[in-house]
PDB file of N, CA and C in Angstrom:
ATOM      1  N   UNK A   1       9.826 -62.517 -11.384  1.00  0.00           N
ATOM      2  CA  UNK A   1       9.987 -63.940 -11.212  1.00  0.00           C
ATOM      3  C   UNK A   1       8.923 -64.502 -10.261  1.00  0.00           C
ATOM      4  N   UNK A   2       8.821 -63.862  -9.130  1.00  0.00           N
ATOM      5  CA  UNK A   2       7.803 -64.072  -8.498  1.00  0.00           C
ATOM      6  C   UNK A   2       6.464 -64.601  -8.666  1.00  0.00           C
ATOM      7  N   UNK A   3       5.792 -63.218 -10.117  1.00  0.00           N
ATOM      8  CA  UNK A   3       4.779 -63.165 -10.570  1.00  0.00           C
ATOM      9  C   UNK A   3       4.126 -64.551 -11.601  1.00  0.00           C
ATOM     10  N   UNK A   4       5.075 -65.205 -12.089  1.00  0.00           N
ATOM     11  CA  UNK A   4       5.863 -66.467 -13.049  1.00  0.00           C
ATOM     12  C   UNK A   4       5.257 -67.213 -12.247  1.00  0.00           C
ATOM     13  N   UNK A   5       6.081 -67.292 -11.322  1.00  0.00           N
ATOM     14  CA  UNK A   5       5.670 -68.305  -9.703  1.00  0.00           C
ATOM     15  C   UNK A   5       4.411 -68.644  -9.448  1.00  0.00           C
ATOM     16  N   UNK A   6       3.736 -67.490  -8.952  1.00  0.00           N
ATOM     17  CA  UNK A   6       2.644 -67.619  -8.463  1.00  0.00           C
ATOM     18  C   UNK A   6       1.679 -68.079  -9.033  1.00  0.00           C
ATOM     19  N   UNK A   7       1.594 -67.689 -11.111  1.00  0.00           N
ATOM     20  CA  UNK A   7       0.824 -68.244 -12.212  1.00  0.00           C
ATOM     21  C   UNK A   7       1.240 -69.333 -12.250  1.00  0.00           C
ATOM     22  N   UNK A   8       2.421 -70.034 -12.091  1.00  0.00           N
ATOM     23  CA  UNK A   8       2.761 -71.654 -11.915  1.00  0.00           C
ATOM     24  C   UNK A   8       2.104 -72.221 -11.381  1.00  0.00           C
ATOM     25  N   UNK A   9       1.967 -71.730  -9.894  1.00  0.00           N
ATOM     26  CA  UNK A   9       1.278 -72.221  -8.614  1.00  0.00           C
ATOM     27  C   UNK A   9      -0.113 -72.383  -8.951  1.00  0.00           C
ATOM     28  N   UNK A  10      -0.440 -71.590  -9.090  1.00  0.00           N
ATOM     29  CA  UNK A  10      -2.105 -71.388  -9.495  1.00  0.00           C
ATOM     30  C   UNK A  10      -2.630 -72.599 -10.637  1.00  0.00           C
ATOM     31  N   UNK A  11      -1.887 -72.646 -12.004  1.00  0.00           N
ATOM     32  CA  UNK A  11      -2.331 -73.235 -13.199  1.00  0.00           C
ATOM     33  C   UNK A  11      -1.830 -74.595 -12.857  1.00  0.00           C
ATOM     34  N   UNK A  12      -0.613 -74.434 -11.662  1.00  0.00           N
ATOM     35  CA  UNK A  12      -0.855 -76.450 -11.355  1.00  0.00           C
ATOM     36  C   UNK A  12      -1.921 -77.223 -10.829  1.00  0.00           C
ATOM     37  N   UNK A  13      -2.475 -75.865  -9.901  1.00  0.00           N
ATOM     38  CA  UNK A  13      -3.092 -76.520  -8.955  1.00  0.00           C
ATOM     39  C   UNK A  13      -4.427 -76.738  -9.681  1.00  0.00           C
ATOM     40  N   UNK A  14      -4.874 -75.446 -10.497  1.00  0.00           N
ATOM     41  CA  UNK A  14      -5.900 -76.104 -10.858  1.00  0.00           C
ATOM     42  C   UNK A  14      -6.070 -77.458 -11.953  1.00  0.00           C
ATOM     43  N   UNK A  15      -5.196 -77.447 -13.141  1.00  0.00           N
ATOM     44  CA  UNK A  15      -4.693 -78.625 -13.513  1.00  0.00           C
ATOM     45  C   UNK A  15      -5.295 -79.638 -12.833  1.00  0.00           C
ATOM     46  N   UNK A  16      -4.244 -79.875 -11.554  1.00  0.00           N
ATOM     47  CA  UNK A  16      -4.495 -81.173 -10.694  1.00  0.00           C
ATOM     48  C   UNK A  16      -6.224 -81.373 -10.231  1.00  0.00           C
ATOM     49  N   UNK A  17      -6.258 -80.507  -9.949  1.00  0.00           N
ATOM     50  CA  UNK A  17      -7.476 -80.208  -9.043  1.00  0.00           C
ATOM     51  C   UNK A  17      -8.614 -80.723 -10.735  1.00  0.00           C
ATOM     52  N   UNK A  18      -8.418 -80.530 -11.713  1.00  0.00           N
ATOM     53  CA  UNK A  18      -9.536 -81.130 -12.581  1.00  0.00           C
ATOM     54  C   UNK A  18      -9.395 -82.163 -13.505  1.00  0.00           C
ATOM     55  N   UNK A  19      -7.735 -82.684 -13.349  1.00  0.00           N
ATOM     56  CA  UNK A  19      -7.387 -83.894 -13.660  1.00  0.00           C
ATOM     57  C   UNK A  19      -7.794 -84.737 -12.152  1.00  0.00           C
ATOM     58  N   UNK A  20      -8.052 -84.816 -11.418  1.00  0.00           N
ATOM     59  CA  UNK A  20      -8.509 -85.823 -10.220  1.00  0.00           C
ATOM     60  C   UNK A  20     -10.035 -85.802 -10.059  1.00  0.00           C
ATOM     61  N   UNK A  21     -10.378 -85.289 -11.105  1.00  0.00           N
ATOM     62  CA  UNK A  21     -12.071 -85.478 -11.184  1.00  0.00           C
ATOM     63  C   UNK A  21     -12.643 -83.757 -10.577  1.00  0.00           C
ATOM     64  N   UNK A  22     -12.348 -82.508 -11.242  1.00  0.00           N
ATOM     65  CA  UNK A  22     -12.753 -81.619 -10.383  1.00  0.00           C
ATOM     66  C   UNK A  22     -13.989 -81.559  -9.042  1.00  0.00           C
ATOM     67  N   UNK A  23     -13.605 -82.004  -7.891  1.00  0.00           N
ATOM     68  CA  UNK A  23     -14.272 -82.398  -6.637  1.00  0.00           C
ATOM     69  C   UNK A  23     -15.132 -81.278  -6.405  1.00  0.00           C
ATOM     70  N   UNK A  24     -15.968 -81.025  -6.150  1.00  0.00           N
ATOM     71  CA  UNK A  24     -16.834 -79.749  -5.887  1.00  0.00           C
ATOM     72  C   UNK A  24     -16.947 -79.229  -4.151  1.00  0.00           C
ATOM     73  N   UNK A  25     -17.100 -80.355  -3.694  1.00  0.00           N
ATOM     74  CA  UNK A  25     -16.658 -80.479  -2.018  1.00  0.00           C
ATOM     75  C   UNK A  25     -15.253 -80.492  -1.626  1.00  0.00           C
ATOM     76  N   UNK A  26     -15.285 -81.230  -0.025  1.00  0.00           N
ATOM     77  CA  UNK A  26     -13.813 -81.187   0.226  1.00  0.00           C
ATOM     78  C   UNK A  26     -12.821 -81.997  -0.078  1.00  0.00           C
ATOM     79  N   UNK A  27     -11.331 -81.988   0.454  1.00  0.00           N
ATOM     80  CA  UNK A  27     -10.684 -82.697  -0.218  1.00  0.00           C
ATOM     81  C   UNK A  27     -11.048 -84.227   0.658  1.00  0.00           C
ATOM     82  N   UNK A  28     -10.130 -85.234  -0.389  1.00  0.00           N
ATOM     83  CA  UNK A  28     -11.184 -86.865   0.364  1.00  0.00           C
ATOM     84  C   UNK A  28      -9.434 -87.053   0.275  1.00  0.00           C
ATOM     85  N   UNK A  29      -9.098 -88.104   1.050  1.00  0.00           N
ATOM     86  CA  UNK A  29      -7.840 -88.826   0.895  1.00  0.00           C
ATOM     87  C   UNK A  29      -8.312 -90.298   1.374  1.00  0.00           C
ATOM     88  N   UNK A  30      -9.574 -90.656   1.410  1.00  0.00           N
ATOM     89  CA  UNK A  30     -10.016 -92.077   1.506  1.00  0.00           C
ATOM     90  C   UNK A  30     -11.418 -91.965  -0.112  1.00  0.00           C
ATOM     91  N   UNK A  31     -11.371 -92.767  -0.557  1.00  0.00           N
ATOM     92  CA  UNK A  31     -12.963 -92.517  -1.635  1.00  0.00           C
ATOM     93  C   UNK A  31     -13.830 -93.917  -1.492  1.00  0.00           C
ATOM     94  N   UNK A  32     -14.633 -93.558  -1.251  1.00  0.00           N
ATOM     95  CA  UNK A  32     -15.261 -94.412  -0.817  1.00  0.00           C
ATOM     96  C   UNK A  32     -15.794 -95.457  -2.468  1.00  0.00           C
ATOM     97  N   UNK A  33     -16.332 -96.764  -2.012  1.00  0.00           N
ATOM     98  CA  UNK A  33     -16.518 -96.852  -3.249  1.00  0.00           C
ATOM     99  C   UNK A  33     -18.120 -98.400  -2.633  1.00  0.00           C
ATOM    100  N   UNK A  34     -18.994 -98.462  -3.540  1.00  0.00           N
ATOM    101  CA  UNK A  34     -20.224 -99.439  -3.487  1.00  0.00           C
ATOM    102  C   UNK A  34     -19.940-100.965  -3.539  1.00  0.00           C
ATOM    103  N   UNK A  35     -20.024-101.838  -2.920  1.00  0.00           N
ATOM    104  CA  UNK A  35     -19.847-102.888  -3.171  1.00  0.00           C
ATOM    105  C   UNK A  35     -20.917-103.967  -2.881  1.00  0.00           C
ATOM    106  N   UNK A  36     -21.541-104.478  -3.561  1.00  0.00           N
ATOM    107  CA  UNK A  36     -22.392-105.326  -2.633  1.00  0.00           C
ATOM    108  C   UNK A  36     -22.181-106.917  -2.517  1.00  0.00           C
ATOM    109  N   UNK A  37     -23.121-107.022  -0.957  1.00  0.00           N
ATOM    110  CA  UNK A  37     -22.256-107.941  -0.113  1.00  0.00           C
ATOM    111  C   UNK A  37     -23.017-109.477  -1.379  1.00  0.00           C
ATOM    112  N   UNK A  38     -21.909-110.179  -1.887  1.00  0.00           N
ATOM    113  CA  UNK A  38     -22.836-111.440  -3.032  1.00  0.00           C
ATOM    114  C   UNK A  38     -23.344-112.535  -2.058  1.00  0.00           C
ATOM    115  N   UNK A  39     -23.716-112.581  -0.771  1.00  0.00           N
ATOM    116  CA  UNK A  39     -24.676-113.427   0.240  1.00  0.00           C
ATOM    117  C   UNK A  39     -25.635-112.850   0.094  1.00  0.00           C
ATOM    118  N   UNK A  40     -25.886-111.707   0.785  1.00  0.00           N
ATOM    119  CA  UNK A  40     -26.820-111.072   1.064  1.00  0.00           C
ATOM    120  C   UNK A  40     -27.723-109.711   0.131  1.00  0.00           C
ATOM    121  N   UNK A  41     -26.825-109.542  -0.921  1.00  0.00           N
ATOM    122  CA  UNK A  41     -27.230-108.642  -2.211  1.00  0.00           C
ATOM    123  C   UNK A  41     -27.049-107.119  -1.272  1.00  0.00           C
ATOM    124  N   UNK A  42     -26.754-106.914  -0.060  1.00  0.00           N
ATOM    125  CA  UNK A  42     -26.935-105.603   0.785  1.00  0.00           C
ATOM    126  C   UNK A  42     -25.673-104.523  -0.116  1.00  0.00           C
ATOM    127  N   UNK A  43     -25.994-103.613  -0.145  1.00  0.00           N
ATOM    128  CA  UNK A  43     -24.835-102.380  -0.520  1.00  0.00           C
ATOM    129  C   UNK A  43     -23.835-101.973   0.731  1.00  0.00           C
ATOM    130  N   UNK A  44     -22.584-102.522   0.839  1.00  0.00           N
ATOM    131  CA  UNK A  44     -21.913-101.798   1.651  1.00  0.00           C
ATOM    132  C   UNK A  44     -20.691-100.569   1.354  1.00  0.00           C
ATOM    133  N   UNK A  45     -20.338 -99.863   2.200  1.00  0.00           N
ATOM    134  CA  UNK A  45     -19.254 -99.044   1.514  1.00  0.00           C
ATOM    135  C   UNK A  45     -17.718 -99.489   1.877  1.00  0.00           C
ATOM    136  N   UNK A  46     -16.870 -99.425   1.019  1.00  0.00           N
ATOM    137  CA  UNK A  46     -15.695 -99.943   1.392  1.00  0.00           C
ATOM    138  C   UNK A  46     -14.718 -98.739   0.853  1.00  0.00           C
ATOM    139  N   UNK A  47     -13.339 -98.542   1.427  1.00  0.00           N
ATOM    140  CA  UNK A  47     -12.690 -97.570   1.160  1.00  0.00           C
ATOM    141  C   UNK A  47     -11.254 -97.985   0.863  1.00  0.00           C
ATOM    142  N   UNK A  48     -11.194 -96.646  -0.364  1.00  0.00           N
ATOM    143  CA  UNK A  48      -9.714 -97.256  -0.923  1.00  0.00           C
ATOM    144  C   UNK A  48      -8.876 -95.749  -0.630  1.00  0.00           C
ATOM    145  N   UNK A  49      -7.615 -95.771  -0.353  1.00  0.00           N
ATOM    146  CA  UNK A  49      -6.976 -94.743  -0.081  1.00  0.00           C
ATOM    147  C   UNK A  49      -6.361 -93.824  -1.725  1.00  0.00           C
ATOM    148  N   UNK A  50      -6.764 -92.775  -1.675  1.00  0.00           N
ATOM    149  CA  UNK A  50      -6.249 -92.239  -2.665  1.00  0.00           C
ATOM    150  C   UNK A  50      -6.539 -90.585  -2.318  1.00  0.00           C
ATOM    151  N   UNK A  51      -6.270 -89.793  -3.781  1.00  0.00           N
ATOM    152  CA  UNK A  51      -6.169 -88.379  -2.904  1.00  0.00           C
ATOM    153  C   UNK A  51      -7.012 -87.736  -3.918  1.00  0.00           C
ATOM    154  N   UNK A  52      -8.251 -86.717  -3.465  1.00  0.00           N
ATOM    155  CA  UNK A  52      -9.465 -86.422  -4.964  1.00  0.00           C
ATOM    156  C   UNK A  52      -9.399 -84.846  -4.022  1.00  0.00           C
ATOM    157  N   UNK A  53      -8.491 -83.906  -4.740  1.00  0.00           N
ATOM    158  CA  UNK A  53      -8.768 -82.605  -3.906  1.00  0.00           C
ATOM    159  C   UNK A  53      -9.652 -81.910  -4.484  1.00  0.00           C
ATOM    160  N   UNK A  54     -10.032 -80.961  -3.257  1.00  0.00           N
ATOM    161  CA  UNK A  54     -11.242 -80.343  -3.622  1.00  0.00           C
ATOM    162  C   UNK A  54     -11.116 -78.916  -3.356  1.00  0.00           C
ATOM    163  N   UNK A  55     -12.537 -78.011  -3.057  1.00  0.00           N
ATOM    164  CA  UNK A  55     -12.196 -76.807  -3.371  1.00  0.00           C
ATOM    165  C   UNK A  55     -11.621 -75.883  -2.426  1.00  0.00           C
ATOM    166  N   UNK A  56     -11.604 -76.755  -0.927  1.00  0.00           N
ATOM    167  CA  UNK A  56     -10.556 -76.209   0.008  1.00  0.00           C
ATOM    168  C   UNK A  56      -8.783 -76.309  -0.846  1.00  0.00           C
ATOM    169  N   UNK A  57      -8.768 -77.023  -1.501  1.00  0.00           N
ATOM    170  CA  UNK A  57      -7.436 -77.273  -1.898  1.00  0.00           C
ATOM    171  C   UNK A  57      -6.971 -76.407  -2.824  1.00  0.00           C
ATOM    172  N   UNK A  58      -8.088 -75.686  -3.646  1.00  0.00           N
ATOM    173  CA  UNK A  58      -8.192 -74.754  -4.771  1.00  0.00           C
ATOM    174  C   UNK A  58      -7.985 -73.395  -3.985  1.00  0.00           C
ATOM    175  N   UNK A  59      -8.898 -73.055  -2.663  1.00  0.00           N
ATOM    176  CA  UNK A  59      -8.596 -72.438  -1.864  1.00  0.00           C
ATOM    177  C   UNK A  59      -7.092 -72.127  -1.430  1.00  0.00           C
ATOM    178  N   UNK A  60      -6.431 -73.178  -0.926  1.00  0.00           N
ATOM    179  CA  UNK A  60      -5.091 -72.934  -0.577  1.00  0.00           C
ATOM    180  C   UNK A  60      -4.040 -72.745  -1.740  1.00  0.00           C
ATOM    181  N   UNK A  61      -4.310 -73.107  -2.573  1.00  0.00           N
ATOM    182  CA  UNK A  61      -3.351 -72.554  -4.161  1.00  0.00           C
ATOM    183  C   UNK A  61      -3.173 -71.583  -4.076  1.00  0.00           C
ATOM    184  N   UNK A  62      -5.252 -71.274  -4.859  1.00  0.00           N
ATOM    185  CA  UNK A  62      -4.911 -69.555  -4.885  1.00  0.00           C
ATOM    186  C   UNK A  62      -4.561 -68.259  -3.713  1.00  0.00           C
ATOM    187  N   UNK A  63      -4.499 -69.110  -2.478  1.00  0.00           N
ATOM    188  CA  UNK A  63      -4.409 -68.465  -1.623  1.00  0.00           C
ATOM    189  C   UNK A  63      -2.262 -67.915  -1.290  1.00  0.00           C
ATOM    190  N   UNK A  64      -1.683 -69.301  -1.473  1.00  0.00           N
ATOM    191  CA  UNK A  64      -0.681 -69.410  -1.945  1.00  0.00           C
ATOM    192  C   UNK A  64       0.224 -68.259  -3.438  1.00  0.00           C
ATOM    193  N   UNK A  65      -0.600 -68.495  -4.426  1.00  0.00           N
ATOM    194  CA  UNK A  65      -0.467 -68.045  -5.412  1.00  0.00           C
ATOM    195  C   UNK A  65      -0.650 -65.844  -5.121  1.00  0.00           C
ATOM    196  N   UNK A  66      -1.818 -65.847  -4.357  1.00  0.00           N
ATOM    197  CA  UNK A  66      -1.455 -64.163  -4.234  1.00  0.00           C
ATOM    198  C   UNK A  66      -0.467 -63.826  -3.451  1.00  0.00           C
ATOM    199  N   UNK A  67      -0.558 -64.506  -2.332  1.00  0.00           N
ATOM    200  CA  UNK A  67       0.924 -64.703  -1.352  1.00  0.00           C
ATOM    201  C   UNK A  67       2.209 -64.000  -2.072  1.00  0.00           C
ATOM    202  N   UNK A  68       2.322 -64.756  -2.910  1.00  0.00           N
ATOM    203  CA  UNK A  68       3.551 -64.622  -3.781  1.00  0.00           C
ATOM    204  C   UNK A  68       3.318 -63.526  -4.873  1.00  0.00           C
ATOM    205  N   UNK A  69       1.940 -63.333  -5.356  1.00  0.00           N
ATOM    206  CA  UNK A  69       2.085 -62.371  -6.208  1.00  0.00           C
ATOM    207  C   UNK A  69       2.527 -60.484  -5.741  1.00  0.00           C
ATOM    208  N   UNK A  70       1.611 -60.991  -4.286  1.00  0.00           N
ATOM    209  CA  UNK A  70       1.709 -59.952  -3.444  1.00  0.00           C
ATOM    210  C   UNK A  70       3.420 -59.736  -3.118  1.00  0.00           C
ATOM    211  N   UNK A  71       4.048 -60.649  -2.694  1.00  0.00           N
ATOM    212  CA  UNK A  71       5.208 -60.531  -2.146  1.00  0.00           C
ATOM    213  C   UNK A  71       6.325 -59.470  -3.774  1.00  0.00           C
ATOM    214  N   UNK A  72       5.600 -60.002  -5.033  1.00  0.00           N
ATOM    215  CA  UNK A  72       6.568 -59.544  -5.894  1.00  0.00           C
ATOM    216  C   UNK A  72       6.320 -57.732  -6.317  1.00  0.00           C
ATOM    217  N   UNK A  73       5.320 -57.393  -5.179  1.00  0.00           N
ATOM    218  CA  UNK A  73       5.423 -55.797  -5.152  1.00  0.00           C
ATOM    219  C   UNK A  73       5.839 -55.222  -4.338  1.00  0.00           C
ATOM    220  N   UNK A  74       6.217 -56.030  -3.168  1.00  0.00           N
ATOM    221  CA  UNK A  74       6.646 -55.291  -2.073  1.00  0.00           C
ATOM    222  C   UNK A  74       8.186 -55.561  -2.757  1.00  0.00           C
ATOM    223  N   UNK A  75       8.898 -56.511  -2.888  1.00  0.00           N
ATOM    224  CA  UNK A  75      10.006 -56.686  -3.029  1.00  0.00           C
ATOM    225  C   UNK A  75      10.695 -56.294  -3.933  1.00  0.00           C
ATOM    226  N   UNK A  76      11.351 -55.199  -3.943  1.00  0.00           N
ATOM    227  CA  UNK A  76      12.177 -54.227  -4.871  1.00  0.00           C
ATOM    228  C   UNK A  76      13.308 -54.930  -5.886  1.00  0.00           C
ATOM    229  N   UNK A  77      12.495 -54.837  -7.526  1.00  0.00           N
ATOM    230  CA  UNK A  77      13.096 -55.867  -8.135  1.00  0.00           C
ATOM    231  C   UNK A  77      13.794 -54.339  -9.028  1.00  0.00           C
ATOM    232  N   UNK A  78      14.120 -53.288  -8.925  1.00  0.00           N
ATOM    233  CA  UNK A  78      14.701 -52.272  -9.217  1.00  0.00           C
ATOM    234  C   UNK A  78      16.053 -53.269  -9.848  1.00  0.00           C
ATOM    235  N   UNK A  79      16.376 -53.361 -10.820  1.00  0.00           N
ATOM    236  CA  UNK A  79      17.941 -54.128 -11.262  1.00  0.00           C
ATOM    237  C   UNK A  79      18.458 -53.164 -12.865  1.00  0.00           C
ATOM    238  N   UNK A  80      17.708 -52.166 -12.500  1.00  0.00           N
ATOM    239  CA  UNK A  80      18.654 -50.885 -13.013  1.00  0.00           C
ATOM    240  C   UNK A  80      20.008 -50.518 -13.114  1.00  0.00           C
ATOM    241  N   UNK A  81      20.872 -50.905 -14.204  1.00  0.00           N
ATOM    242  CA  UNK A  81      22.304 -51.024 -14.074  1.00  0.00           C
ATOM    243  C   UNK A  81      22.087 -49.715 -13.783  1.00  0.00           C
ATOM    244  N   UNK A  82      23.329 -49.391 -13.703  1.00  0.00           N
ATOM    245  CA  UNK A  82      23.817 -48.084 -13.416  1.00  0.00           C
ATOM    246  C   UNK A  82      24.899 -47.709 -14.417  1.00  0.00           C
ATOM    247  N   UNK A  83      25.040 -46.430 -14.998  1.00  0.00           N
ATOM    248  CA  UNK A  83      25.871 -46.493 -16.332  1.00  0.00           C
ATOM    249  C   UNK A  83      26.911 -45.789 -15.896  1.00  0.00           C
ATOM    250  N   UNK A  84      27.913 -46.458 -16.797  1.00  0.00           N
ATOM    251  CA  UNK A  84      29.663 -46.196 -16.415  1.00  0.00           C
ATOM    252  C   UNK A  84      29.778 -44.561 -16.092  1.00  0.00           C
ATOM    253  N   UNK A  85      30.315 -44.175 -15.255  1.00  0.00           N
ATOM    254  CA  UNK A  85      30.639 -42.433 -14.865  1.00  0.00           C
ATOM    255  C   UNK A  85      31.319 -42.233 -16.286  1.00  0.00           C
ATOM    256  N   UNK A  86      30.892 -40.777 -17.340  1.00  0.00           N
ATOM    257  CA  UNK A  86      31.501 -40.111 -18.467  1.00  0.00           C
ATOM    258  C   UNK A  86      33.082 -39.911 -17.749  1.00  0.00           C
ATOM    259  N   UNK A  87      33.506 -40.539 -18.464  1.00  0.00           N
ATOM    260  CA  UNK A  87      35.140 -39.471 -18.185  1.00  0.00           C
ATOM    261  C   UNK A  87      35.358 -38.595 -18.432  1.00  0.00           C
ATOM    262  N   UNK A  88      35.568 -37.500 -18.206  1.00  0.00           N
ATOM    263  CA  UNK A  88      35.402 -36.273 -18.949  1.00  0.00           C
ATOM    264  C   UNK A  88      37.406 -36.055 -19.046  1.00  0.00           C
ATOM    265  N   UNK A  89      37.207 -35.487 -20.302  1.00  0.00           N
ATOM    266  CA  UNK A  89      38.553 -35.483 -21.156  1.00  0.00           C
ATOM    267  C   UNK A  89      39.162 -34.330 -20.441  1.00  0.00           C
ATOM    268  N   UNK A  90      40.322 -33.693 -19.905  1.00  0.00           N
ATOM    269  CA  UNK A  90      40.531 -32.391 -20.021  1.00  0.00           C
ATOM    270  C   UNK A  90      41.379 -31.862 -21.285  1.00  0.00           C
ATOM    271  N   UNK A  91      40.638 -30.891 -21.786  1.00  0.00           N
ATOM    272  CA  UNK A  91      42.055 -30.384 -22.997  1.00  0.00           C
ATOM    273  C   UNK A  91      42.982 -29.191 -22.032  1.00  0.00           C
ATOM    274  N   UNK A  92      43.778 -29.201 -22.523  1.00  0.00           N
ATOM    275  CA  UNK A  92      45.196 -28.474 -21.807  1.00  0.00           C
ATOM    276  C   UNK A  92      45.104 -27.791 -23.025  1.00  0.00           C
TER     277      UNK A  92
END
């Protein structure tokens, strides 16, 4: 179950991570964007809040993701029934 997990973890993150424009740098939670000033024709930058993660963020997934993969070998998933004791018949 673990192992499930951790491929969850991983295939969301990257998902996200290349549905938000795969970022090649770090993560931004402001993006900047060009505007220029219509007096003066000058380019200024203005910022809009939003969230564009990047490859530190890809970093912490997969970092996340072995975490857990790791954890599902140490943790003894042994769920080996155990089978009913034979009765043994006596004949007289």
């Amino acid at each position: 179950m673990l192992r499930i997990l951790a491929a969850v973890v991983a295939l969301a993150a990257g998902g996200l991570w290349v549905a938000k424009g795969a970022n090649c740098g770090w993560t931004k939670t402001n993006i900047p964007h060009r505007t220029p000033d219509p007096v003066t024709g000058l380019t200024g930058i203005s910022y809009e809040k939003g969230f564009v993660p990047g490859v530190d963020f890809l970093a912490g997934a997969a970092l996340a993701a072995g975490v857990l993969a790791g954890a599902s070998l140490v943790v003894n998933t042994n769920n080996a029934k155990t089978e009913p004791a034979v009765k043994q018949s006596i004949q007289l």
